[in-house]
N, C-alpha and C. Protein backbone atom coordinates (compact mmCIF):
# COMPACT_ATOMS: atom_id res chain seq x y z
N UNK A 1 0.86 -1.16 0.00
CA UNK A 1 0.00 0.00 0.00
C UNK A 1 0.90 1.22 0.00
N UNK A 2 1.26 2.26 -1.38
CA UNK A 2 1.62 3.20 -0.87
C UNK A 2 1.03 4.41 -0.36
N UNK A 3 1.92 4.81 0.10
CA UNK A 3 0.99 6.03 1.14
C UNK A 3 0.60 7.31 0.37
N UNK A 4 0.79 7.56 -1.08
CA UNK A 4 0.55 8.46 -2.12
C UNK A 4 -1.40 7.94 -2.49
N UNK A 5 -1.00 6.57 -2.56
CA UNK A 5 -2.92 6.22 -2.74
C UNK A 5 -3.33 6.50 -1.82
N UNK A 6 -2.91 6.04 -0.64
CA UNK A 6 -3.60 5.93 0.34
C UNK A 6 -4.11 7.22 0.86
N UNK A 7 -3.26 8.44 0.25
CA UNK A 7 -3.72 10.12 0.48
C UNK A 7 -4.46 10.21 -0.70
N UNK A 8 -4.53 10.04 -1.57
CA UNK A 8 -5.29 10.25 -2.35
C UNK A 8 -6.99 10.09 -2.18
N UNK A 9 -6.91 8.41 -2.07
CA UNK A 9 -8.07 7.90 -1.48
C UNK A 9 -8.76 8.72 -0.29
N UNK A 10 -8.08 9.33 0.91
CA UNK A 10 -8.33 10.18 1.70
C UNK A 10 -9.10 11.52 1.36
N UNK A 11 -7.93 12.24 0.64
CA UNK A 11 -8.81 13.46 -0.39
C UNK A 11 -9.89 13.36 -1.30
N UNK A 12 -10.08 11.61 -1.88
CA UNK A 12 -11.20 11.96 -2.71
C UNK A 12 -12.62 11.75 -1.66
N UNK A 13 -12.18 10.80 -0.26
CA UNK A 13 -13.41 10.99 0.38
C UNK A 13 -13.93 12.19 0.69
N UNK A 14 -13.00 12.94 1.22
CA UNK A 14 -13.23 14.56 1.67
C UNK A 14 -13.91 15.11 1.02
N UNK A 15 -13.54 15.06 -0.62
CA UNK A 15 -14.63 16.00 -1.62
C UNK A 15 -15.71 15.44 -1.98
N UNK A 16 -15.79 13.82 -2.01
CA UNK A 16 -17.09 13.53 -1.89
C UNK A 16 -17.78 13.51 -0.38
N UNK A 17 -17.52 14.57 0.54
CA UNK A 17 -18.70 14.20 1.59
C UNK A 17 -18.58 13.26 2.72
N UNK A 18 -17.87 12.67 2.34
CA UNK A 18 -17.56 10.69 2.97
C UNK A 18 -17.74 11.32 4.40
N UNK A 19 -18.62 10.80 5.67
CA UNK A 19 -18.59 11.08 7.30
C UNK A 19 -17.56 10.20 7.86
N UNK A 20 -17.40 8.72 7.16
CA UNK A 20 -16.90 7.95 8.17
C UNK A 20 -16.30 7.30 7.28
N UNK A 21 -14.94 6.68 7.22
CA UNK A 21 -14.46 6.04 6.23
C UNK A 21 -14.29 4.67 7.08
N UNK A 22 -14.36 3.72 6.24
CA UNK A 22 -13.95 2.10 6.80
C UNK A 22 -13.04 1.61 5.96
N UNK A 23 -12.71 0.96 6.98
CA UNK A 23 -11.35 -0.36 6.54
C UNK A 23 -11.43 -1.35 6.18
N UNK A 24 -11.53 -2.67 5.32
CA UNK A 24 -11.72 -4.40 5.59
C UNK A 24 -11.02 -4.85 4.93
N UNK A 25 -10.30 -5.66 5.37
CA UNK A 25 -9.47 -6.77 4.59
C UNK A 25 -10.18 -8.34 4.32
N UNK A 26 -9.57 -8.37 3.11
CA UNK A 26 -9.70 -9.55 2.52
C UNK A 26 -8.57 -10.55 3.03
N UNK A 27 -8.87 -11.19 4.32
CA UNK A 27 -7.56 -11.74 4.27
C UNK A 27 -7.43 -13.65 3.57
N UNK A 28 -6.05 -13.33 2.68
CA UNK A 28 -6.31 -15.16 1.64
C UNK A 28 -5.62 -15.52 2.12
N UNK A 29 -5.20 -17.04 2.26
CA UNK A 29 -4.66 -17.84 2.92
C UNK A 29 -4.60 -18.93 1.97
N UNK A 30 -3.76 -19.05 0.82
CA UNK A 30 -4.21 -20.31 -0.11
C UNK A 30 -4.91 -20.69 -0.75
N UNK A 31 -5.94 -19.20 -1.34
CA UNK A 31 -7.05 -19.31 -1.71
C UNK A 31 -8.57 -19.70 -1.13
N UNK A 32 -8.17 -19.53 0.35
CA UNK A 32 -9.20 -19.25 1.28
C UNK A 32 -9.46 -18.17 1.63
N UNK A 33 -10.44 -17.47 1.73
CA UNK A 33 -10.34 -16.17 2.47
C UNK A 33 -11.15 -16.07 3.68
N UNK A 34 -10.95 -15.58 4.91
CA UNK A 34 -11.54 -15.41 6.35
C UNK A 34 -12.56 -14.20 6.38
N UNK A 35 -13.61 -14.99 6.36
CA UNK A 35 -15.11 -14.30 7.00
C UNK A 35 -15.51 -14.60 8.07
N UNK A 36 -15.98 -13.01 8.54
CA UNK A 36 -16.71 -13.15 9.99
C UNK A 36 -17.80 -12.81 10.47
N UNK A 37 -18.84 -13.05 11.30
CA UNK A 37 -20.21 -12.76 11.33
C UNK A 37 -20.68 -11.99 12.62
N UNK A 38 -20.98 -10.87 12.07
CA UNK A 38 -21.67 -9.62 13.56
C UNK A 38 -22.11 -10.78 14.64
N UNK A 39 -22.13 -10.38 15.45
CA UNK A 39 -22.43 -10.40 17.00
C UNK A 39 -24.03 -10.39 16.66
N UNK A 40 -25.15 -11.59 17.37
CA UNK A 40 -26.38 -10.95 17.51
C UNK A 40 -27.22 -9.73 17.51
N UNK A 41 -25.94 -9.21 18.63
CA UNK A 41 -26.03 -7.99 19.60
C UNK A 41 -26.28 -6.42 18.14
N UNK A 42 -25.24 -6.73 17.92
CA UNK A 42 -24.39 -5.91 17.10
C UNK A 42 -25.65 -5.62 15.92
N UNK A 43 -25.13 -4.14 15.62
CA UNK A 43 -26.23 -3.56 14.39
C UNK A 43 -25.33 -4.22 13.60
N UNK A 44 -26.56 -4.86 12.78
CA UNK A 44 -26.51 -5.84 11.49
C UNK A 44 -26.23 -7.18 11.82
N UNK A 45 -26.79 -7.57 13.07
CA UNK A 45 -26.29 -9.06 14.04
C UNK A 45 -26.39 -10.14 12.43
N UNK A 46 -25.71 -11.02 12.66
CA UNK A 46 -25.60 -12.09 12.17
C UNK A 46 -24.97 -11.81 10.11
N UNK A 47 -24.85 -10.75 9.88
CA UNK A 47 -24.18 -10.69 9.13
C UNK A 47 -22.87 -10.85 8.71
N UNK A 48 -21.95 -11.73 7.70
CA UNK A 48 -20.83 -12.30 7.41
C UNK A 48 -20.37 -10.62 6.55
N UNK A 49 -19.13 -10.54 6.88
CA UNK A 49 -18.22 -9.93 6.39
C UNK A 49 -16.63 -9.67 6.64
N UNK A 50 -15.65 -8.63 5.72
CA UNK A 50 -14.57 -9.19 5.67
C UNK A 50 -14.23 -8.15 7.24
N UNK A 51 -13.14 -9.25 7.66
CA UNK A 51 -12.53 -8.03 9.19
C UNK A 51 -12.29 -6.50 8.45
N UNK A 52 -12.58 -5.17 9.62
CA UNK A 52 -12.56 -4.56 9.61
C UNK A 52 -13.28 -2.94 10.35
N UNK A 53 -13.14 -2.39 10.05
CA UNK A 53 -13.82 -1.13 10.96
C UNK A 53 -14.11 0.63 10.70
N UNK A 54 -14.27 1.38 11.18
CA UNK A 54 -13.76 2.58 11.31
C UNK A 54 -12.65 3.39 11.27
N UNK A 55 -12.63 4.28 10.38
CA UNK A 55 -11.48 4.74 10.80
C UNK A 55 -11.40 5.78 11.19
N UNK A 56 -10.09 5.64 12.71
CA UNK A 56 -10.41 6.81 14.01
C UNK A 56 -9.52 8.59 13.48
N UNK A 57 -10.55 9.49 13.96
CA UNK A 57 -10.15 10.83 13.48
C UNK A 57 -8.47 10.76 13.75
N UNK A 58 -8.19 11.35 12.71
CA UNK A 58 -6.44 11.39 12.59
C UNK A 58 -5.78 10.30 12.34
N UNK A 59 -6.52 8.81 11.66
CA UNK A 59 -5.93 7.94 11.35
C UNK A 59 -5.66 7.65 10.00
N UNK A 60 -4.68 7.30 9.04
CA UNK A 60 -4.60 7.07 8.10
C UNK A 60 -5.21 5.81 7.67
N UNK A 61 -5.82 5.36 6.49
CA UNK A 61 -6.21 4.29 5.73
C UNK A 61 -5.48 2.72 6.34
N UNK A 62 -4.13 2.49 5.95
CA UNK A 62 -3.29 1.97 6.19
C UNK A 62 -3.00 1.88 7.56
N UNK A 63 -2.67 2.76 8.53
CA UNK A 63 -2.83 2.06 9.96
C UNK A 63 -4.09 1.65 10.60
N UNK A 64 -5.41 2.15 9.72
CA UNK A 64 -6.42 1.98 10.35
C UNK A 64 -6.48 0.43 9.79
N UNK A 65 -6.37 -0.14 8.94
CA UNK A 65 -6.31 -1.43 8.60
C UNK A 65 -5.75 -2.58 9.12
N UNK A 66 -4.44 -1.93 9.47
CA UNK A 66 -3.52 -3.12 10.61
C UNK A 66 -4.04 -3.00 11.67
N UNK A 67 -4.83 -1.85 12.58
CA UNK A 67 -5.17 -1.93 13.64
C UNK A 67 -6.45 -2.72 13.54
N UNK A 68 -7.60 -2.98 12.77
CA UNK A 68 -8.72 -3.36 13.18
C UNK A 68 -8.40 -4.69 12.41
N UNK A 69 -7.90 -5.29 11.76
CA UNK A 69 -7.31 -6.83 11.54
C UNK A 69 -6.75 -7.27 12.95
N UNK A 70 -5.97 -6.49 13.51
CA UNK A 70 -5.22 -6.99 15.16
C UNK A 70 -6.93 -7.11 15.92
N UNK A 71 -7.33 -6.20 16.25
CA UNK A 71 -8.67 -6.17 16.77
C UNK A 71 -9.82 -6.85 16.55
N UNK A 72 -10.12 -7.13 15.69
CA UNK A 72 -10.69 -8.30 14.86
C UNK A 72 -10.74 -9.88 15.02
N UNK A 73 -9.54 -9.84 14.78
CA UNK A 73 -8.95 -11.37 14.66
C UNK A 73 -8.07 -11.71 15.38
N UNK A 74 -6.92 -10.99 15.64
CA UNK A 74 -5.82 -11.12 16.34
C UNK A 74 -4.75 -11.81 15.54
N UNK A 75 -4.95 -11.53 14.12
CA UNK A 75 -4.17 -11.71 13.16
C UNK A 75 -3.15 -10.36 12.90
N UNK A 76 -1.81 -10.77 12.42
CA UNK A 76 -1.22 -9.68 11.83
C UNK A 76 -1.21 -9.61 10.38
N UNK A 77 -0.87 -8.31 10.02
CA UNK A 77 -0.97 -8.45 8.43
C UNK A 77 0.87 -8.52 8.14
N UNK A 78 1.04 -9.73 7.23
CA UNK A 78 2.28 -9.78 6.52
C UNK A 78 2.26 -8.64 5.31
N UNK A 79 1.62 -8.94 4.25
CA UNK A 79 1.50 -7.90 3.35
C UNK A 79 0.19 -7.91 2.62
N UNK A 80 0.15 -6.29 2.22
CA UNK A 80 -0.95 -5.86 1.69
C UNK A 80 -0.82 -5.90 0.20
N UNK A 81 -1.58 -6.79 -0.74
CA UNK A 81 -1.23 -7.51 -1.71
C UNK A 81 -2.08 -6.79 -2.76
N UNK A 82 -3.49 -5.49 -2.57
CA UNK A 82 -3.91 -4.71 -3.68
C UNK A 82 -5.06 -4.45 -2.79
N UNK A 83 -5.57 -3.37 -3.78
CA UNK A 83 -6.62 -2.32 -3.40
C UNK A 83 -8.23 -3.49 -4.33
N UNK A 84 -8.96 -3.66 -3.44
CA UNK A 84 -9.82 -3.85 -4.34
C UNK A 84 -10.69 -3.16 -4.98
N UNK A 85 -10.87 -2.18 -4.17
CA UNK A 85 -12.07 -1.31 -4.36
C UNK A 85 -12.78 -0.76 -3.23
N UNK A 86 -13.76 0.30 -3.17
CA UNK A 86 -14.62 0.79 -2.38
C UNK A 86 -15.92 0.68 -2.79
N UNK A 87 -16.83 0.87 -1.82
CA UNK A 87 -19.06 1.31 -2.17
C UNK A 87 -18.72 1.73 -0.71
N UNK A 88 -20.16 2.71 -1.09
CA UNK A 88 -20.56 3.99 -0.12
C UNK A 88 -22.04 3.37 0.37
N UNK A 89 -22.26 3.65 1.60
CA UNK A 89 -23.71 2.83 2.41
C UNK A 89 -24.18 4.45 3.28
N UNK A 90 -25.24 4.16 3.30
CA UNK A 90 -25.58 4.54 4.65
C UNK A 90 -25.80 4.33 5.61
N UNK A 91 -24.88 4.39 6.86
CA UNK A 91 -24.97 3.54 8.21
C UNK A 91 -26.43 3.77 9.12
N UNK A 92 -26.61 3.03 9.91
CA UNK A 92 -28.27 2.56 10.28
C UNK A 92 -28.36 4.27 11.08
N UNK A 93 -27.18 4.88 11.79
CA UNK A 93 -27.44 6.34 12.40
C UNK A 93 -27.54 7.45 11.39
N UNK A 94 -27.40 6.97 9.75
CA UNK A 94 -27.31 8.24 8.48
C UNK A 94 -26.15 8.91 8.45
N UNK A 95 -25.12 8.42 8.46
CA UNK A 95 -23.63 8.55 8.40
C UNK A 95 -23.61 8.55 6.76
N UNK A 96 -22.79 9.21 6.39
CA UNK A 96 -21.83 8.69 5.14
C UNK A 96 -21.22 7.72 4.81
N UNK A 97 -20.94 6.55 4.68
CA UNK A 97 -19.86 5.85 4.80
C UNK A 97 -19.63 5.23 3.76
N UNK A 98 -18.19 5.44 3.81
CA UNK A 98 -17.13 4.72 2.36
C UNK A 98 -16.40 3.63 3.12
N UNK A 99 -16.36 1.74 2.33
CA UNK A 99 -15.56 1.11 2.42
C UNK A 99 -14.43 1.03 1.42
N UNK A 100 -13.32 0.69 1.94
CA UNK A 100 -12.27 0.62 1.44
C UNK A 100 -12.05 -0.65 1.79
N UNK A 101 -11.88 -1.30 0.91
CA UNK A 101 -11.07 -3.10 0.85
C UNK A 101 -9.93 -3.21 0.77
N UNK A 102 -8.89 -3.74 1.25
CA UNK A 102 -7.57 -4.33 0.33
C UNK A 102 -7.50 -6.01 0.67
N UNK A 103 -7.21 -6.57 -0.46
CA UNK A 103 -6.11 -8.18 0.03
C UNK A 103 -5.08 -8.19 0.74
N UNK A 104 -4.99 -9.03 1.77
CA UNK A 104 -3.82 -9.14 2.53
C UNK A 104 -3.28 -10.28 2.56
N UNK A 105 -2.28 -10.93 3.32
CA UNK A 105 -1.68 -12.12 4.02
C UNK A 105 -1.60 -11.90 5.02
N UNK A 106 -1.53 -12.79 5.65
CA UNK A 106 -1.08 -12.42 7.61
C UNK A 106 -0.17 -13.65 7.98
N UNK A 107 0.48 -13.11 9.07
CA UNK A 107 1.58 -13.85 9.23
C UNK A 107 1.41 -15.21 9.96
N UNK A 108 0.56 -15.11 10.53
CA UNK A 108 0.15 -16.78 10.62
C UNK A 108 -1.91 -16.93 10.76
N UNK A 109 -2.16 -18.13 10.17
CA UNK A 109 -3.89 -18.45 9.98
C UNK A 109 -4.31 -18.98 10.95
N UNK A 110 -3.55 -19.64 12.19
CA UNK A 110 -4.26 -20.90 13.11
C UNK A 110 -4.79 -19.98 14.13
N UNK A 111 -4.03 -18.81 14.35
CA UNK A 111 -4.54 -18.10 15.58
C UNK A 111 -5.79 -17.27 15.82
N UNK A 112 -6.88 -17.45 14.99
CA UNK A 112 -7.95 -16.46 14.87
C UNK A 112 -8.75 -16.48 16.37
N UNK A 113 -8.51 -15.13 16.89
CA UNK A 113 -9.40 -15.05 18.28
C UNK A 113 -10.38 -13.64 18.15
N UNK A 114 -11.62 -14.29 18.23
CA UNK A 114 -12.62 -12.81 17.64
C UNK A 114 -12.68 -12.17 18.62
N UNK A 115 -12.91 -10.79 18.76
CA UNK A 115 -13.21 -10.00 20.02
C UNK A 115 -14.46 -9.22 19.47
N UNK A 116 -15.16 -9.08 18.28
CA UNK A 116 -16.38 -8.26 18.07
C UNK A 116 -17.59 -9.34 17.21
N UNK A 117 -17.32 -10.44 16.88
CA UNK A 117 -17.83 -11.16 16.22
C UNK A 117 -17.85 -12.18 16.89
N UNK A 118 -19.15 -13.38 16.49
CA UNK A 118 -19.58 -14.43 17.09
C UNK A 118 -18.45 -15.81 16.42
N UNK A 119 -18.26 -15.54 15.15
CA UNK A 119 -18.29 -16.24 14.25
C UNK A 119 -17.25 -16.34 13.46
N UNK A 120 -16.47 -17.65 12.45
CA UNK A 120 -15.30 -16.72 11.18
C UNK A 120 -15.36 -18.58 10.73
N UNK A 121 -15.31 -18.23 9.30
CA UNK A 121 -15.33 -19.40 8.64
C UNK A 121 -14.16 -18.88 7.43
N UNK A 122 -12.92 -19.75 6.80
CA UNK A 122 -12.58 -19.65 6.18
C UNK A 122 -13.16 -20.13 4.63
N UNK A 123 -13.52 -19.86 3.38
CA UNK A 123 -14.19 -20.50 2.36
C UNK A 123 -14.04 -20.06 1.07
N UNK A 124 -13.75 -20.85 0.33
CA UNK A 124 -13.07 -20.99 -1.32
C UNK A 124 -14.06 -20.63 -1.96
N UNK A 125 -15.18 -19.65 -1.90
CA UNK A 125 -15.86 -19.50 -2.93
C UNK A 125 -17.37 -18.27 -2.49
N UNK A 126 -17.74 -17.67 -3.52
CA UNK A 126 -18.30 -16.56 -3.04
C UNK A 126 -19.74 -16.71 -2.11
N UNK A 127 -20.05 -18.03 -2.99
CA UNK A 127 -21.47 -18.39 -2.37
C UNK A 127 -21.58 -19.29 -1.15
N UNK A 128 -20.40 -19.25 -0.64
CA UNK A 128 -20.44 -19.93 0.70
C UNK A 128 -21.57 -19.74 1.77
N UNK A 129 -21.07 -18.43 1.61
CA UNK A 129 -22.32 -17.82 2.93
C UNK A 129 -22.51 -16.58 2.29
N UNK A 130 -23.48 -15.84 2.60
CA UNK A 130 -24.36 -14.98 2.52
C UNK A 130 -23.79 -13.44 2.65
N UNK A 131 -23.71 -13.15 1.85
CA UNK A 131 -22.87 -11.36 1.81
C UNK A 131 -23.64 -10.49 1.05
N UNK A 132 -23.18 -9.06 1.49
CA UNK A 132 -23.90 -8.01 0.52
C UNK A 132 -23.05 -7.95 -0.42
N UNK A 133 -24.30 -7.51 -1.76
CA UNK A 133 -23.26 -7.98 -3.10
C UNK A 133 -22.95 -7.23 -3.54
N UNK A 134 -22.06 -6.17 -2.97
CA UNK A 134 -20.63 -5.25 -2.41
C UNK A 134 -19.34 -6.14 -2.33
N UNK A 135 -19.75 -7.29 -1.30
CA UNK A 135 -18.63 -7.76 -0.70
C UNK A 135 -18.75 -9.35 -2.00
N UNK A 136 -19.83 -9.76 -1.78
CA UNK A 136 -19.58 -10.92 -3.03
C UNK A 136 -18.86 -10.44 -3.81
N UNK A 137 -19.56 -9.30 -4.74
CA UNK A 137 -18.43 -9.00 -5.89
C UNK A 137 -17.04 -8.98 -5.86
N UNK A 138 -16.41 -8.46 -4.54
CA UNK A 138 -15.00 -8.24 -4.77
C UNK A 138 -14.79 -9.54 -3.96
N UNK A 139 -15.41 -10.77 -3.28
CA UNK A 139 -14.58 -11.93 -3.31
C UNK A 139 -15.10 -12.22 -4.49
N UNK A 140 -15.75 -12.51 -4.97
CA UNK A 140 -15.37 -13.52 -6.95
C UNK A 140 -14.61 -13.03 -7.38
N UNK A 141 -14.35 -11.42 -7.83
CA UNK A 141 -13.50 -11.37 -8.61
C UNK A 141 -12.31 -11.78 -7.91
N UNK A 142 -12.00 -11.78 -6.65
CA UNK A 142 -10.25 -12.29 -6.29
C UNK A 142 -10.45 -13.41 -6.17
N UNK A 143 -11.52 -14.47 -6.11
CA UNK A 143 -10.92 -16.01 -6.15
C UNK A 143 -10.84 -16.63 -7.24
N UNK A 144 -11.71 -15.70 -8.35
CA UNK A 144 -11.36 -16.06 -9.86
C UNK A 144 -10.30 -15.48 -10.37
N UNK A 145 -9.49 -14.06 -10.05
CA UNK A 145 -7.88 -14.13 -9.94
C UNK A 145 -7.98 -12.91 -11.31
């Protein structure tokens, strides 16, 4: 990830409006990739998606990413392997919000310990489980390569 996109990406949220920008990684593992599923509790309970979060005022793209993968999962990221893309939602309080995706690796797969999620299934294919088709789209296109 260089940090020239990663300002960029920053400035173009700014001029579009963006309230809240988010983070999620795709993290692959051999052509697996790790999904995880909201908390009951949690607005949008039981929904599968890729780790990730908010990103905190004065944080850049890129640290906000390694931090909520650590937080998340308790995975580290080895390397950040491409940008997939972003879509813009409106959060359930009427926020702005822009996701930002990238692919990653992490430095090791056995250790997954959730701290915001119930749930995490690793799975080779888009229709495994149930995603908004935001997030389907950008896993097919990376497991079809």
């Amino acid at each position: 990830m260089h940090l020239a996109e990663v300002a960029d990406l920053a400035r173009q949220d700014a001029a579009d409006g963006v309230q809240q920008q988010i983070v999620a990684a795709l993290i692959d593992s051999g052509g697996r990739v790790l999904l995880v599923r909201r908390s009951e509790t949690d607005s949008r309970g039981g929904e599968w998606e890729f780790p990730g979060g908010k990103v905190d005022p004065g944080e850049d793209l890129g640290t906000a990413l390694h931090r909520e993968v650590v937080e998340e999962t308790g995975l580290h990221i080895a390397e950040v392997t491409g940008y997939l893309g972003a879509f813009d939602y409106i959060a359930q309080r009427g926020t702005y919000n822009r996701q930002h995706t990238w692919s990653v690796t992490v430095t090791a797969i056995d250790d997954v310990r959730l701290t915001e999620h119930d749930a995490y299934a690793w799975v080779s294919a888009a229709d495994e489980l149930p995603l908004s088709a935001e997030l389907e789209a950008m896993l097919d296109r990376h497991l079809k390569g």
